[in-house]
N, C-alpha and C. Protein backbone atom coordinates (compact mmCIF):
# COMPACT_ATOMS: atom_id res chain seq x y z
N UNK A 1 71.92 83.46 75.90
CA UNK A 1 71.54 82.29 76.66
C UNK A 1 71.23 81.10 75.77
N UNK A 2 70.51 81.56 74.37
CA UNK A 2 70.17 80.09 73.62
C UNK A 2 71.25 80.30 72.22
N UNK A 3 71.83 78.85 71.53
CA UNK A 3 71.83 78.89 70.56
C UNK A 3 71.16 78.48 69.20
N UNK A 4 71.38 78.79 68.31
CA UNK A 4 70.65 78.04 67.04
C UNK A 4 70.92 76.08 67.33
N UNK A 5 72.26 76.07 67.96
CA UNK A 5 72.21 74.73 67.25
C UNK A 5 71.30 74.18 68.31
N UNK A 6 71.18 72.77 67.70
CA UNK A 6 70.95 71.82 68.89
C UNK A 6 71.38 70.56 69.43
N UNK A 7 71.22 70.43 70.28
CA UNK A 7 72.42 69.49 71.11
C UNK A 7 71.50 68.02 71.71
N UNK A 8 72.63 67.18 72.03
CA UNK A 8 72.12 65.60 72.34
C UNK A 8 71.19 65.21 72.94
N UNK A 9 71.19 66.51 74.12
CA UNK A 9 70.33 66.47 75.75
C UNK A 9 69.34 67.33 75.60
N UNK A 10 68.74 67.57 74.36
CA UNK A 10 67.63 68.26 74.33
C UNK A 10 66.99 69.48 74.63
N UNK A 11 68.32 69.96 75.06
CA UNK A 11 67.94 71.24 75.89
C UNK A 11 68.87 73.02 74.96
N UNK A 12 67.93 73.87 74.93
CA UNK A 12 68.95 74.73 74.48
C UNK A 12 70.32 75.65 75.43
N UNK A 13 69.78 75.34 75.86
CA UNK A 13 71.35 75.96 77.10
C UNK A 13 71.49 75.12 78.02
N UNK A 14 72.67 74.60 78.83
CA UNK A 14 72.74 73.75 80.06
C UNK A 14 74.05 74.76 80.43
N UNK A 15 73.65 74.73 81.85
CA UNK A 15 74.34 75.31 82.54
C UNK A 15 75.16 74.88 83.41
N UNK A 16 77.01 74.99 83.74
CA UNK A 16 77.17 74.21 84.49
C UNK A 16 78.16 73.51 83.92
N UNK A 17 78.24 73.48 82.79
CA UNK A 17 78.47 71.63 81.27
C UNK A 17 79.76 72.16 81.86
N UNK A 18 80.24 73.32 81.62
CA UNK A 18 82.19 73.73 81.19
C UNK A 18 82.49 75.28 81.96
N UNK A 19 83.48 75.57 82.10
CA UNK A 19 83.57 76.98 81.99
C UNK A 19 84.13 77.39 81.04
N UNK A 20 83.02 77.59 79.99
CA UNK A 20 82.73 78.56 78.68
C UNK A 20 81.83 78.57 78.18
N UNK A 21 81.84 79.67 77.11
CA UNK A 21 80.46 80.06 77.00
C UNK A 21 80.16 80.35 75.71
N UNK A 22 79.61 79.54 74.99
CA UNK A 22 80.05 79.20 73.78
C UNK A 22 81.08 79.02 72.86
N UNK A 23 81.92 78.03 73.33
CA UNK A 23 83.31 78.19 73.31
C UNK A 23 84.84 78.71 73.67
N UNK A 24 83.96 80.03 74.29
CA UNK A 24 84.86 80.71 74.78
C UNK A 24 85.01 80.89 76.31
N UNK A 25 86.22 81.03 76.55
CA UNK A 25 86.50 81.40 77.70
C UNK A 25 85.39 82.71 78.92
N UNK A 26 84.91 82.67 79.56
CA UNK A 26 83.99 83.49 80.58
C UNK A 26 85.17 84.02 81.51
N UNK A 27 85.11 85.65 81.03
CA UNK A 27 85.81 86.53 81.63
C UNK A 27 85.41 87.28 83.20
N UNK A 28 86.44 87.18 83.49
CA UNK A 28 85.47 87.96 84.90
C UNK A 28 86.81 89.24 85.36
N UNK A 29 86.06 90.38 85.73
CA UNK A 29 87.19 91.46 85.70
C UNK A 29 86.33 92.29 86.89
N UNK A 30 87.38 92.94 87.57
CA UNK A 30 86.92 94.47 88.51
C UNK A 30 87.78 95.48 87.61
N UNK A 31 86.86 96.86 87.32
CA UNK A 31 87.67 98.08 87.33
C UNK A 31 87.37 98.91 87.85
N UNK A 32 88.61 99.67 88.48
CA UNK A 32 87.97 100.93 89.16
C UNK A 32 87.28 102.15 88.89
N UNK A 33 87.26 103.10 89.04
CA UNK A 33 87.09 104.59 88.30
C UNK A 33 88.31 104.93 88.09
N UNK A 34 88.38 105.65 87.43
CA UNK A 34 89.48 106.54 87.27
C UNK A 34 90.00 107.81 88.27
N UNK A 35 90.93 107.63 88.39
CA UNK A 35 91.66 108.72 89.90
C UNK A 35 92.21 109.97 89.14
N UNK A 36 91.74 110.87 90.15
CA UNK A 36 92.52 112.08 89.35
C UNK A 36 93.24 113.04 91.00
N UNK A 37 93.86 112.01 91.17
CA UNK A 37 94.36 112.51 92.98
C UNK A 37 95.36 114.12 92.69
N UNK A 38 95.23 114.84 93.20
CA UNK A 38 95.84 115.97 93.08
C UNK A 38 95.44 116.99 91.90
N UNK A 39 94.48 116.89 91.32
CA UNK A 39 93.40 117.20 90.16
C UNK A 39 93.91 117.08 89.00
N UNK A 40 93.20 116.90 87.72
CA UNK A 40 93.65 116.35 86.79
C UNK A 40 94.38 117.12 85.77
N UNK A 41 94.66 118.19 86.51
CA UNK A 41 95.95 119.26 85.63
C UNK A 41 97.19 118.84 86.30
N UNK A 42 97.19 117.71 87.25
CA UNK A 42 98.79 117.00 87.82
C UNK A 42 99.29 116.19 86.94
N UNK A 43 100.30 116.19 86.83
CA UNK A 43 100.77 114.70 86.20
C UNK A 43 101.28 113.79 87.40
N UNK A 44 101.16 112.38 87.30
CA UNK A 44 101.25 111.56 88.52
C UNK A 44 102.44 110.39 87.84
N UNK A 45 103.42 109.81 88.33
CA UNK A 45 104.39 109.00 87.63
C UNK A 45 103.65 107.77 89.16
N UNK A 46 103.27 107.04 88.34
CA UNK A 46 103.21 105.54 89.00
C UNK A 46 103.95 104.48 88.82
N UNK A 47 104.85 104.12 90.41
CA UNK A 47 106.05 103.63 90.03
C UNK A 47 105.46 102.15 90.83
N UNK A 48 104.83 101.85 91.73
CA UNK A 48 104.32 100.49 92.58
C UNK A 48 102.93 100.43 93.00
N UNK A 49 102.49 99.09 92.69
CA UNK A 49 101.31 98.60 92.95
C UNK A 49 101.47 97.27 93.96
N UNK A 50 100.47 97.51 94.96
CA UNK A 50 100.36 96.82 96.01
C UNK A 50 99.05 95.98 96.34
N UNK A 51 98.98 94.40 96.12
CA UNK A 51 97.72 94.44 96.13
C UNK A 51 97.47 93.40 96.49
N UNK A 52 96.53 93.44 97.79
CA UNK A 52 96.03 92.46 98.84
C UNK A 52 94.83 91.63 98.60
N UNK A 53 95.20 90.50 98.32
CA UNK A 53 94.29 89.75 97.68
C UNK A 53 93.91 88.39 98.92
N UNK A 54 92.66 87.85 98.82
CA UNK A 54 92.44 86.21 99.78
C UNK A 54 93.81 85.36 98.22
N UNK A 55 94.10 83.81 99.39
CA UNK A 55 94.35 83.23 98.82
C UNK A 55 93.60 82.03 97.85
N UNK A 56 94.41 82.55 96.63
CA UNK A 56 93.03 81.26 95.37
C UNK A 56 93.84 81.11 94.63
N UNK A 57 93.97 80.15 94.08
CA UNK A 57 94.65 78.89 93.49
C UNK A 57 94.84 79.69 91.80
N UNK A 58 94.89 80.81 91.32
CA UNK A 58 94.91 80.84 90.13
C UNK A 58 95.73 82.31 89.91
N UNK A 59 95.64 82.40 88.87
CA UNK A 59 96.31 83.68 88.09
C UNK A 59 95.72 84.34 87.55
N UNK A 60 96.15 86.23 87.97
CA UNK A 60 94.91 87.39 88.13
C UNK A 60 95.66 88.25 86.52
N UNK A 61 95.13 88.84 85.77
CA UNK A 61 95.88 89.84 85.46
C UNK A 61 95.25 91.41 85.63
N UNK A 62 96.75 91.64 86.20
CA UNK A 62 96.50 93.32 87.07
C UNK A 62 96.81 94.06 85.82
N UNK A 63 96.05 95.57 85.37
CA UNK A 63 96.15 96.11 84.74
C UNK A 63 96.03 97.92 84.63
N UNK A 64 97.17 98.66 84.74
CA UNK A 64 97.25 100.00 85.28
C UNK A 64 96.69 100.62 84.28
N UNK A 65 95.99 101.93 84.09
CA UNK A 65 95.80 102.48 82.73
C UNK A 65 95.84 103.73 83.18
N UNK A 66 96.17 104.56 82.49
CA UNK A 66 96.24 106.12 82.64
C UNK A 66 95.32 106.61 81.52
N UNK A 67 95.17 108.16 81.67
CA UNK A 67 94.44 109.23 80.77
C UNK A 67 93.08 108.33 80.11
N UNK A 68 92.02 108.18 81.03
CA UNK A 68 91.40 107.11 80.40
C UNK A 68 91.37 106.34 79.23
N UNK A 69 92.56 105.52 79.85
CA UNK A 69 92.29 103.96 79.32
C UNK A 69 93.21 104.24 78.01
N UNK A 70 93.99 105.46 77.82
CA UNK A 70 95.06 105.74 76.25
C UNK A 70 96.32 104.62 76.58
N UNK A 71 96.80 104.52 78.12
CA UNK A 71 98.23 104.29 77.91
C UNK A 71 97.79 103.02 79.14
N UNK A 72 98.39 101.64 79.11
CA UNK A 72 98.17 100.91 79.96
C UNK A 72 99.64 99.87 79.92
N UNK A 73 99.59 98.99 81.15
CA UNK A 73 100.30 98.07 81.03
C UNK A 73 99.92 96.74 82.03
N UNK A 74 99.67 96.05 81.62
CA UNK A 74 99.51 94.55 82.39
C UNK A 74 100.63 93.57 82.89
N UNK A 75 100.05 93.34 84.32
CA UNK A 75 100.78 91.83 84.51
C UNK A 75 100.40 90.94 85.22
N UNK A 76 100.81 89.79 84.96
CA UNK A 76 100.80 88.68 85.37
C UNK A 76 100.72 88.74 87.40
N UNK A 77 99.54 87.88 87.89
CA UNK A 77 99.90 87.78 89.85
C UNK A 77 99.43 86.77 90.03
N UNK A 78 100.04 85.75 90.33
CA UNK A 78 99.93 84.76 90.92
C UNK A 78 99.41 85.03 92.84
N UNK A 79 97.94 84.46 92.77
CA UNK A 79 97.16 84.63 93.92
C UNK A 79 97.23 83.54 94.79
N UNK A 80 98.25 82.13 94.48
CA UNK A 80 98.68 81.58 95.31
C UNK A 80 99.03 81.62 96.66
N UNK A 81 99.32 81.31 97.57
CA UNK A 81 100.03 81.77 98.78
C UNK A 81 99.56 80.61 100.19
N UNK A 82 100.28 80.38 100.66
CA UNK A 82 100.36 79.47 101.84
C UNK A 82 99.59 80.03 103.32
N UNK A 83 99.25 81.09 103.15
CA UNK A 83 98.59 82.02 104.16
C UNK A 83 97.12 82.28 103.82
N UNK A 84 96.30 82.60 104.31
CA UNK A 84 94.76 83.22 104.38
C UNK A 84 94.83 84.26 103.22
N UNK A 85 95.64 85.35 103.27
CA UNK A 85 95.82 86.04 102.04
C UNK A 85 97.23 86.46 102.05
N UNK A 86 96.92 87.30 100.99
CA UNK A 86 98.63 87.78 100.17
C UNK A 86 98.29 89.31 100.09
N UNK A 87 99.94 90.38 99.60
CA UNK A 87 99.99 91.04 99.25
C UNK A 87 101.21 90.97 98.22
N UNK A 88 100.53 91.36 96.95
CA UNK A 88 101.90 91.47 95.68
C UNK A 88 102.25 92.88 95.27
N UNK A 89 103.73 92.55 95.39
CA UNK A 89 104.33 93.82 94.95
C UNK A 89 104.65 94.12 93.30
N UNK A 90 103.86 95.03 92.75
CA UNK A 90 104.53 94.94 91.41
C UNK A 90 105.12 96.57 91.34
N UNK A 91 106.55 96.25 90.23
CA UNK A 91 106.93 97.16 90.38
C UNK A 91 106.64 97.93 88.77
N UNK A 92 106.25 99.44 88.76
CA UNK A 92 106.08 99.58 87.23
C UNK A 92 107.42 100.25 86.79
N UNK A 93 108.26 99.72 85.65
CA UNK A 93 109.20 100.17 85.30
C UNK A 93 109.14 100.22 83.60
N UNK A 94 109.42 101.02 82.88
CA UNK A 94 109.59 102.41 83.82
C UNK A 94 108.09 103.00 84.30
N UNK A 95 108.22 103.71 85.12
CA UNK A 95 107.09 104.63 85.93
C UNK A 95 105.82 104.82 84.21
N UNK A 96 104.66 104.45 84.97
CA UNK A 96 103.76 104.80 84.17
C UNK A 96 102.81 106.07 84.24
N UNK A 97 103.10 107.37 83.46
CA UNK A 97 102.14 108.89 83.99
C UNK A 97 100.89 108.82 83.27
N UNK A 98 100.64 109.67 83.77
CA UNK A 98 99.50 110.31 83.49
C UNK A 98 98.55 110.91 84.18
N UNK A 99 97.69 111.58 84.19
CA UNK A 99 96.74 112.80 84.74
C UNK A 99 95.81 112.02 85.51
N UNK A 100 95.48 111.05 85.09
CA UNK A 100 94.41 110.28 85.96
C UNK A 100 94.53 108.73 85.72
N UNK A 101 94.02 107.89 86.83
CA UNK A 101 94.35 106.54 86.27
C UNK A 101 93.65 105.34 87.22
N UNK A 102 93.58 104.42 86.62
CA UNK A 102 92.74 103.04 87.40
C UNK A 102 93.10 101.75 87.09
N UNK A 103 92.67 100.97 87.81
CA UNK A 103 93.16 99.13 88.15
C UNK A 103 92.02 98.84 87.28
N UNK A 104 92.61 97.72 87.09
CA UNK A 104 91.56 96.55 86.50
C UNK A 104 92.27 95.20 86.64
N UNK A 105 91.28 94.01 87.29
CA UNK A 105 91.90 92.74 87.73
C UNK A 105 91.23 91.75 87.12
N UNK A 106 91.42 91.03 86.18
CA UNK A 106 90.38 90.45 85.48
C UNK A 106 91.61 88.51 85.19
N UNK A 107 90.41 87.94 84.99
CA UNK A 107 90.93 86.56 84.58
C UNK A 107 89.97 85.67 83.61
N UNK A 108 89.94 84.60 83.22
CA UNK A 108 89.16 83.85 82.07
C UNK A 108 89.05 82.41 82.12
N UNK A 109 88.99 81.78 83.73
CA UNK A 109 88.86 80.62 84.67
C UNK A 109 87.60 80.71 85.20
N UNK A 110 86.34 80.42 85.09
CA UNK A 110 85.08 80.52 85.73
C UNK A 110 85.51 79.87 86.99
N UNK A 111 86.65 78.45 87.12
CA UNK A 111 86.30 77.55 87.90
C UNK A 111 87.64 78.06 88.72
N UNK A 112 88.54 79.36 88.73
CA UNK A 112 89.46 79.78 89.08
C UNK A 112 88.83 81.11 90.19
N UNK A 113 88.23 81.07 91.05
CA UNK A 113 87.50 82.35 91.57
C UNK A 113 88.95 83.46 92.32
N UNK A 114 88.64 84.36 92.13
CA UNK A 114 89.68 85.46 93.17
C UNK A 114 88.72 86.42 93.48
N UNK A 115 89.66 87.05 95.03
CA UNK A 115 89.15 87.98 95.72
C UNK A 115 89.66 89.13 95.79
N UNK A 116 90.17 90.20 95.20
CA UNK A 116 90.70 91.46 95.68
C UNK A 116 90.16 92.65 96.85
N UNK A 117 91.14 92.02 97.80
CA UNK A 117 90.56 93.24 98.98
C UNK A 117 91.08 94.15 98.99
N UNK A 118 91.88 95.09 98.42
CA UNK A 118 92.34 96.42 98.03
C UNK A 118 93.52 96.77 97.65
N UNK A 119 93.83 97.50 97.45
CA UNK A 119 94.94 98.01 96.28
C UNK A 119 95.51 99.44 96.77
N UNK A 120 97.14 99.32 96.80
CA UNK A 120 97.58 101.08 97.04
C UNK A 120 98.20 101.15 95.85
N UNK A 121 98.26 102.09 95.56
CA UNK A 121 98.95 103.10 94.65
C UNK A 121 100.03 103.89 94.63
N UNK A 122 101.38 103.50 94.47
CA UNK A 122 102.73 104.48 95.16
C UNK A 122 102.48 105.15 93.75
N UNK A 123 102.80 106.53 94.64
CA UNK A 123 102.49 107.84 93.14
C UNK A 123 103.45 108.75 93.46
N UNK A 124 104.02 109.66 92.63
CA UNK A 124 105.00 110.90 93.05
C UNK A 124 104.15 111.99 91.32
N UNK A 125 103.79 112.81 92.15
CA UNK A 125 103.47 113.91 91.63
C UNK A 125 104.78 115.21 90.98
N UNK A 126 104.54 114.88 89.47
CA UNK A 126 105.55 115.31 89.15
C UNK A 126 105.11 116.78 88.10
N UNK A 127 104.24 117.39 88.68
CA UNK A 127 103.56 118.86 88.14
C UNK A 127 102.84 119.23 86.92
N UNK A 128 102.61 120.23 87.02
CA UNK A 128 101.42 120.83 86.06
C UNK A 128 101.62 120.23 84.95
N UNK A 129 100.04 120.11 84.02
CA UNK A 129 100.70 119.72 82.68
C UNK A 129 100.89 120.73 81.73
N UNK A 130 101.46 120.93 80.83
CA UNK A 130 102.12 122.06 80.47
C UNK A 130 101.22 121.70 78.95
């Protein structure tokens, strides 16, 4: 909250000035738990993510991760949309596995707010792990 230096306005923190936070960008993220749908001796190939968001003026990045948090891949969603809300289709190619796995939606716009109202998961269970 405070720094060493000091500043014009006399004050050690002002709140409000920018969105950042000591220079840096102020992150804001949801993650889920980690899923282990079909128990975690399955292997699961995740091929589409579906995800219903309000409409807000900025850009989210969606992020899949498997086997906690070893193997991941991110992308880019534009939360734009001309309607009350949206749903974006992303497709994962190739298919991303693993035994268990979770979302994370995060961005680095304080003044950019988003809403995620839920998320499916297209999965094909592709057997024991050996």
């Amino acid at each position: 909250m405070a720094g060493s230096s000091t500043s014009s306005g006399g004050f050690l923190h002002k709140f409000y000035d920018t969105d950042s936070d000591a220079g840096n960008a102020i992150n804001a993220f949801w993650e889920s738990k980690d899923f282990a749908v079909n128990g975690v001796q399955r292997i699961k190939a995740i091929d589409r993510i579906y995800t219903v968001h309000n409409a807000d003026d900025t850009n989210v990045t969606m992020t899949i991760k498997t086997n906690g948090g070893l193997i991941s891949k991110a992308y880019t969603l534009d939360f734009s949309t001309g309607a009350s809300f949206g749903v974006k289709s992303t497709v994962i190619t190739p298919t991303i596995n693993g035994n268990s796995f979770r979302l994370r939606y995060e961005n680095n716009a304080a003044s950019k707010p988003w809403d995620v109202i839920g998320a499916i998961i297209n999965w094909t269970d592709i057997g024991l792990m050996k």
